[in-house]
Protein backbone atom coordinates (compact mmCIF):
# COMPACT_ATOMS: atom_id res chain seq x y z
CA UNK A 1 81.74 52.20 88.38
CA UNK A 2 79.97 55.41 87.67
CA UNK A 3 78.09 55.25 91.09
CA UNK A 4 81.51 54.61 92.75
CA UNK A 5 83.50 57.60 91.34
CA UNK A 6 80.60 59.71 92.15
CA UNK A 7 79.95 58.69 95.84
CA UNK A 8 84.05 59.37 95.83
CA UNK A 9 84.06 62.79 94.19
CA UNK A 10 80.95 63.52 96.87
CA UNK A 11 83.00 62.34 99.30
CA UNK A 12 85.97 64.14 98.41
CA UNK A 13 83.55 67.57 98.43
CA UNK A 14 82.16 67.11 102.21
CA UNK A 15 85.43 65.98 103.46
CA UNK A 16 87.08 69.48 101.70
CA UNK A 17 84.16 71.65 103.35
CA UNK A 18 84.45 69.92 106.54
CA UNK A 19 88.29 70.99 106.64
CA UNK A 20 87.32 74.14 105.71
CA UNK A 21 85.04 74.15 108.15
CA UNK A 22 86.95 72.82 110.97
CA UNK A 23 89.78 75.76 110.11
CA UNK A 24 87.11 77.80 109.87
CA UNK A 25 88.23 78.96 106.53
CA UNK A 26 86.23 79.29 102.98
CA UNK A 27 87.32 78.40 99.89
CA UNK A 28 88.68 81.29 97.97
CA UNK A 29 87.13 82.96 95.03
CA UNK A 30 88.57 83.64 91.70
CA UNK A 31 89.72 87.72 91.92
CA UNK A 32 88.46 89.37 88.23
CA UNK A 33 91.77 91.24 87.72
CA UNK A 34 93.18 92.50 84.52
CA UNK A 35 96.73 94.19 84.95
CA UNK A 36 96.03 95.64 81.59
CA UNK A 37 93.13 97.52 82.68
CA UNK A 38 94.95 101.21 83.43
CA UNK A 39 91.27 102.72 85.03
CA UNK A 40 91.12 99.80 87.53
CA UNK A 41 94.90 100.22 88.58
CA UNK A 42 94.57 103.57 88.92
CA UNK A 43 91.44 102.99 90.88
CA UNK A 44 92.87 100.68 92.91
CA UNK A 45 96.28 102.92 93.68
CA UNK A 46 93.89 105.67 94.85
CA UNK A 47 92.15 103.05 97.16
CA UNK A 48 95.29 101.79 98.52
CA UNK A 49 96.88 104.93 99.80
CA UNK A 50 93.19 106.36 101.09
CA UNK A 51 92.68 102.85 103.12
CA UNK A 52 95.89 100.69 103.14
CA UNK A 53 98.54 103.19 103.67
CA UNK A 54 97.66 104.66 106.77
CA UNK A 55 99.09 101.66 108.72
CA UNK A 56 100.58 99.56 105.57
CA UNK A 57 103.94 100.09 103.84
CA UNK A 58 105.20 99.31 100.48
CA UNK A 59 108.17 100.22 100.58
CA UNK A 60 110.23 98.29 97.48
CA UNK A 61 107.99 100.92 95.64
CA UNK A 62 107.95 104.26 94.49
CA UNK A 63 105.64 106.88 94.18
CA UNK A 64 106.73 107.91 90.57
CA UNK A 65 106.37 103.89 89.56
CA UNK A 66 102.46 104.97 89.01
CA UNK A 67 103.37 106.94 85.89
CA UNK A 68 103.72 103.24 84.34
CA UNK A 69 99.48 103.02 84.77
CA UNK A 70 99.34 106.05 83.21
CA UNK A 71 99.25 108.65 85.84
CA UNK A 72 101.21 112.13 85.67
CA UNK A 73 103.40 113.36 88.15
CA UNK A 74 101.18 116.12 89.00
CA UNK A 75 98.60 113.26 89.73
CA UNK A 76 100.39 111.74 91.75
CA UNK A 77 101.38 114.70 94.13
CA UNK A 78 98.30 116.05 94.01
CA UNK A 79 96.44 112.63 94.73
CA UNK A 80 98.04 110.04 96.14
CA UNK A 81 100.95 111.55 98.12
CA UNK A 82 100.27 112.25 101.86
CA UNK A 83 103.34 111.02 103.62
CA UNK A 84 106.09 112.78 101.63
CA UNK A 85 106.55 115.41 99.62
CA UNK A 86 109.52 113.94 96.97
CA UNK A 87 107.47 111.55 94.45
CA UNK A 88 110.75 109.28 94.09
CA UNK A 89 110.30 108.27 97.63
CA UNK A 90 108.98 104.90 98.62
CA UNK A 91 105.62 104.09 99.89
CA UNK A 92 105.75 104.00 103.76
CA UNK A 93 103.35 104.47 105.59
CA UNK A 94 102.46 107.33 108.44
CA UNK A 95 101.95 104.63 111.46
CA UNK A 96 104.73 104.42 114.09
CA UNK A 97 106.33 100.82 114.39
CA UNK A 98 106.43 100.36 117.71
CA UNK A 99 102.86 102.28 118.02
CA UNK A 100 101.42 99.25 115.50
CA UNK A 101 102.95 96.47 117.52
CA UNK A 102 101.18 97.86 120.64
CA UNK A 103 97.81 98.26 119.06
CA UNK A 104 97.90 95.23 116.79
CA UNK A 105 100.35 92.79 118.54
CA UNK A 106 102.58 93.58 115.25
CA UNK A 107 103.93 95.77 113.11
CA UNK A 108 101.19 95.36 109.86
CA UNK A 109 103.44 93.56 107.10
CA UNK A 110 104.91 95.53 104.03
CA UNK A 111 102.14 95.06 101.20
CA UNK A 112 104.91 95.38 98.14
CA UNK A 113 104.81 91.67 97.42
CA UNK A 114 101.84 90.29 99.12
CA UNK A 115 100.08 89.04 95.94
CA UNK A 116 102.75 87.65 95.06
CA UNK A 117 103.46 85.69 98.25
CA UNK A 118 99.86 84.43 99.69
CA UNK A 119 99.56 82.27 96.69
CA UNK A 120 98.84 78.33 97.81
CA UNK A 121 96.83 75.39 96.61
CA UNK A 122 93.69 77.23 97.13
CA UNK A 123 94.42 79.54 94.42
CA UNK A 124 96.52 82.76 93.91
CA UNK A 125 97.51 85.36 95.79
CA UNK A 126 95.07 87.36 94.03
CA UNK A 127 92.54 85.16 94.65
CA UNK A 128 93.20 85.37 98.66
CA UNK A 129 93.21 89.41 98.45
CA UNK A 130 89.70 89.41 96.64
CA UNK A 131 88.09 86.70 99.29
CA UNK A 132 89.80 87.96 102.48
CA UNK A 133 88.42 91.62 101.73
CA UNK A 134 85.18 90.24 101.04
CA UNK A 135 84.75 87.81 104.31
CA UNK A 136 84.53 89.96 107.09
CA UNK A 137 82.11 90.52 109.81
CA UNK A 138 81.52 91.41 113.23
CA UNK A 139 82.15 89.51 115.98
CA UNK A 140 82.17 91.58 119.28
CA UNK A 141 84.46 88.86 120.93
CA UNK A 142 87.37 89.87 119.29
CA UNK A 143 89.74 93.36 119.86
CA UNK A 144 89.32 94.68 116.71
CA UNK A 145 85.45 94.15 116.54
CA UNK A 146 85.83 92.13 113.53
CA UNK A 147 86.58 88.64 112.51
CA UNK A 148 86.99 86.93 108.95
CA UNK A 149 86.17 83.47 107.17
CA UNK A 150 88.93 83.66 105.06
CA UNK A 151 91.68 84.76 107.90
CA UNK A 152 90.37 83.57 111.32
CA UNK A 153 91.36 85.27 114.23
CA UNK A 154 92.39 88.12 112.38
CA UNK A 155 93.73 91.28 113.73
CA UNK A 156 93.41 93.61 111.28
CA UNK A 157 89.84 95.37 111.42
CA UNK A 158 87.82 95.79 108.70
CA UNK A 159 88.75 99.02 107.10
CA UNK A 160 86.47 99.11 104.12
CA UNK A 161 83.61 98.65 106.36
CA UNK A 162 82.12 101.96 105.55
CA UNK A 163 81.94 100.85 102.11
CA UNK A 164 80.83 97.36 102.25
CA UNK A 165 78.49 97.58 105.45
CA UNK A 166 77.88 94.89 108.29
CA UNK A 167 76.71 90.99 107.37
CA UNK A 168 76.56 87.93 109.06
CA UNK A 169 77.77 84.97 107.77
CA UNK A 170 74.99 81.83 107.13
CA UNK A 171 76.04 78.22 107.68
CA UNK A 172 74.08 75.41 107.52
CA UNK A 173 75.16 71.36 109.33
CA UNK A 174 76.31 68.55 107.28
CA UNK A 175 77.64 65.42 107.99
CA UNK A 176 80.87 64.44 107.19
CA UNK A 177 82.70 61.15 108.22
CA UNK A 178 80.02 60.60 111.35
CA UNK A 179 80.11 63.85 112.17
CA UNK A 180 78.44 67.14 112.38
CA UNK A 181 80.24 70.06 110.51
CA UNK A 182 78.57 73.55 109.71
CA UNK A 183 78.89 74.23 106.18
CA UNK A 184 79.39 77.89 104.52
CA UNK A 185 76.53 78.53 102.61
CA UNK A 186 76.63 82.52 102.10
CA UNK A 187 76.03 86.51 103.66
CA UNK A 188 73.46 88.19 105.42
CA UNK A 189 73.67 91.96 104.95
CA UNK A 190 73.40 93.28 108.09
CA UNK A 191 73.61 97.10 107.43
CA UNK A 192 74.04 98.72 103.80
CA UNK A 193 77.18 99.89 102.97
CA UNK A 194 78.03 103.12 101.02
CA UNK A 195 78.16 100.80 97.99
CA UNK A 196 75.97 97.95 96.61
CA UNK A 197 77.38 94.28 96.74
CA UNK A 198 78.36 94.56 93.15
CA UNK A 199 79.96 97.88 93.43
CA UNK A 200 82.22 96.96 96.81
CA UNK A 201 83.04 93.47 94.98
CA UNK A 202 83.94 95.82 91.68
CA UNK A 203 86.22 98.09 94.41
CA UNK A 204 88.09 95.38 95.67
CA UNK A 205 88.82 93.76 92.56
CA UNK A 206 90.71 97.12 91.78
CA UNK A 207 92.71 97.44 94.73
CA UNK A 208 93.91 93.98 94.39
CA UNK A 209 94.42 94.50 90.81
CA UNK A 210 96.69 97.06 91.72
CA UNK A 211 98.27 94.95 94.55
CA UNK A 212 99.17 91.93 91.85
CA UNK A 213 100.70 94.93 89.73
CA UNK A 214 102.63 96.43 92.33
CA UNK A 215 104.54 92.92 93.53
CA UNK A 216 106.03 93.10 89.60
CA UNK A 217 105.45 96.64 87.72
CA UNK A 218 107.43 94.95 85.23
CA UNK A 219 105.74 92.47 84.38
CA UNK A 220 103.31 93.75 81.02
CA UNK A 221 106.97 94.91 80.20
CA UNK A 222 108.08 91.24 80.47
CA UNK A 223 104.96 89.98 78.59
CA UNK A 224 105.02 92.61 75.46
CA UNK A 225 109.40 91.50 75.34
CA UNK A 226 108.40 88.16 75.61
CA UNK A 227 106.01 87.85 72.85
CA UNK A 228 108.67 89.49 70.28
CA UNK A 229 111.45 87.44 71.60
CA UNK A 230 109.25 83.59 70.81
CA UNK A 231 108.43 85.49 67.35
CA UNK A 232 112.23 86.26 66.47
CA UNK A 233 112.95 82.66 67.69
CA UNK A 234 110.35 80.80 65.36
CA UNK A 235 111.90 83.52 62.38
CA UNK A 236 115.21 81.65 63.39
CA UNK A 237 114.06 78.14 63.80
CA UNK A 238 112.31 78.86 59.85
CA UNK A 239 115.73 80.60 58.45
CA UNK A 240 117.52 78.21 60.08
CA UNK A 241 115.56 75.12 58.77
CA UNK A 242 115.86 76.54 55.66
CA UNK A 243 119.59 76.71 55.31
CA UNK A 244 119.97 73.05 56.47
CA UNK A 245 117.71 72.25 53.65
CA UNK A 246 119.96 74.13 51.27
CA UNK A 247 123.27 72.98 52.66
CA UNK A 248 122.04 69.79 52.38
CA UNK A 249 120.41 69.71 48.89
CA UNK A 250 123.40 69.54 46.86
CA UNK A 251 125.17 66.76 49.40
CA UNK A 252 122.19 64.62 49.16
């Protein structure tokens, strides 16, 4: 029996790769974000508008949100403001629509809520942030010069290239169900980056911290009212248990 269910869950393995494969997709990695974590939101606000905004909007939010991750409004003119000059404005960004659709085939989506919506069975939306800004490389075949395991086909370029450098995806053959499927097995760095692997992977995990914020700035709001509200309920739920015992003592 023990043989069985582990030829099946080995099975179940080569035939998931082999999909992945065939897509020519990866499995997505767990994104290390903490919402809670003020330095990495703030970190990952200042990489947003620096590398995201230029051709990105986000335009369900405003600029004077960011004082809820601890930033001043003097900050937040001084720093993160290039497009506008009012810090109640919304996000949106400098690039021309029409311009976009010409260079890119589209207009680059509104990033407000995109943690929120490329959640799937692969993981969360999180999750597909931290993997797709971590899986590209160059493929001179393609318009943009880039290509990505996580996203095939692709057409936004790599924008954090400077930071994260050139590599080359490594595969390796496997069979699957008869056939022969290359596997994902990992990166060659190509060219160095202005960061290590650690400190890129450390980047990225702020930016998309600060993307999963931004698709519900209320949400540590939400948490904090939610833990007082199940403590006043179980307060009731004991008061109230109580009076049925004493309303019910002397009937008894």
């Amino acid at each position: 029996m023990k043989r069985i269910l582990l030829t099946l869950i080995t099975s179940l393995g080569l035939a998931s790769a082999a999909v992945a494969a065939a897509e020519g997709s990866i499995a997505w990695d767990k994104a290390p974000v903490n919402i809670k974590d003020e330095a990495s939101l703030q970190h990952g606000a200042k990489l947003f508008v620096n590398y995201c905004l230029s051709c990105h909007s986000a335009a369900f939010m405003r600029y004077n949100r960011m004082r809820d991750i601890g930033l001043t409004e003097e900050q937040i003119k001084s720093n993160l403001m290039f497009t506008t000059d009012n810090v109640g404005d919304t996000m949106v960004s400098a690039i021309n629509p029409e311009e976009a659709k010409e260079w890119f085939g589209k207009n680059p989506p509104d990033l407000t809520l995109i943690a929120r919506s490329r959640a799937g069975s692969a993981g969360s939306g999180a999750d597909y942030l931290y993997t797709l800004l971590r899986s590209y490389y160059r493929d001179p075949a393609k318009p943009t010069g880039w290509d990505n395991l996580a996203y095939p086909n692709i057409g936004m370029p790599h924008i954090l290239w400077e930071l994260q450098g050139e590599r080359r995806p490594l595969f390796e053959e496997a069979q699957s169900h008869g056939e022969t499927v290359k596997v994902f097995k990992g990166w060659e760095q190509v060219s160095p980056g202005q960061l290590s692997e650690a400190e890129y992977d450390a980047a990225v995990a702020d930016l998309v911290t600060f993307l999963q914020w931004m698709g519900e700035p209320a949400q540590l709001t939400r948490q904090r009212i939610g833990i007082w509200v199940l403590a006043f309920l179980l307060m009731a739920i004991f008061v109230t248990w109580q009076l049925n015992k004493a309303f019910w003592r002397d009937v008894k």
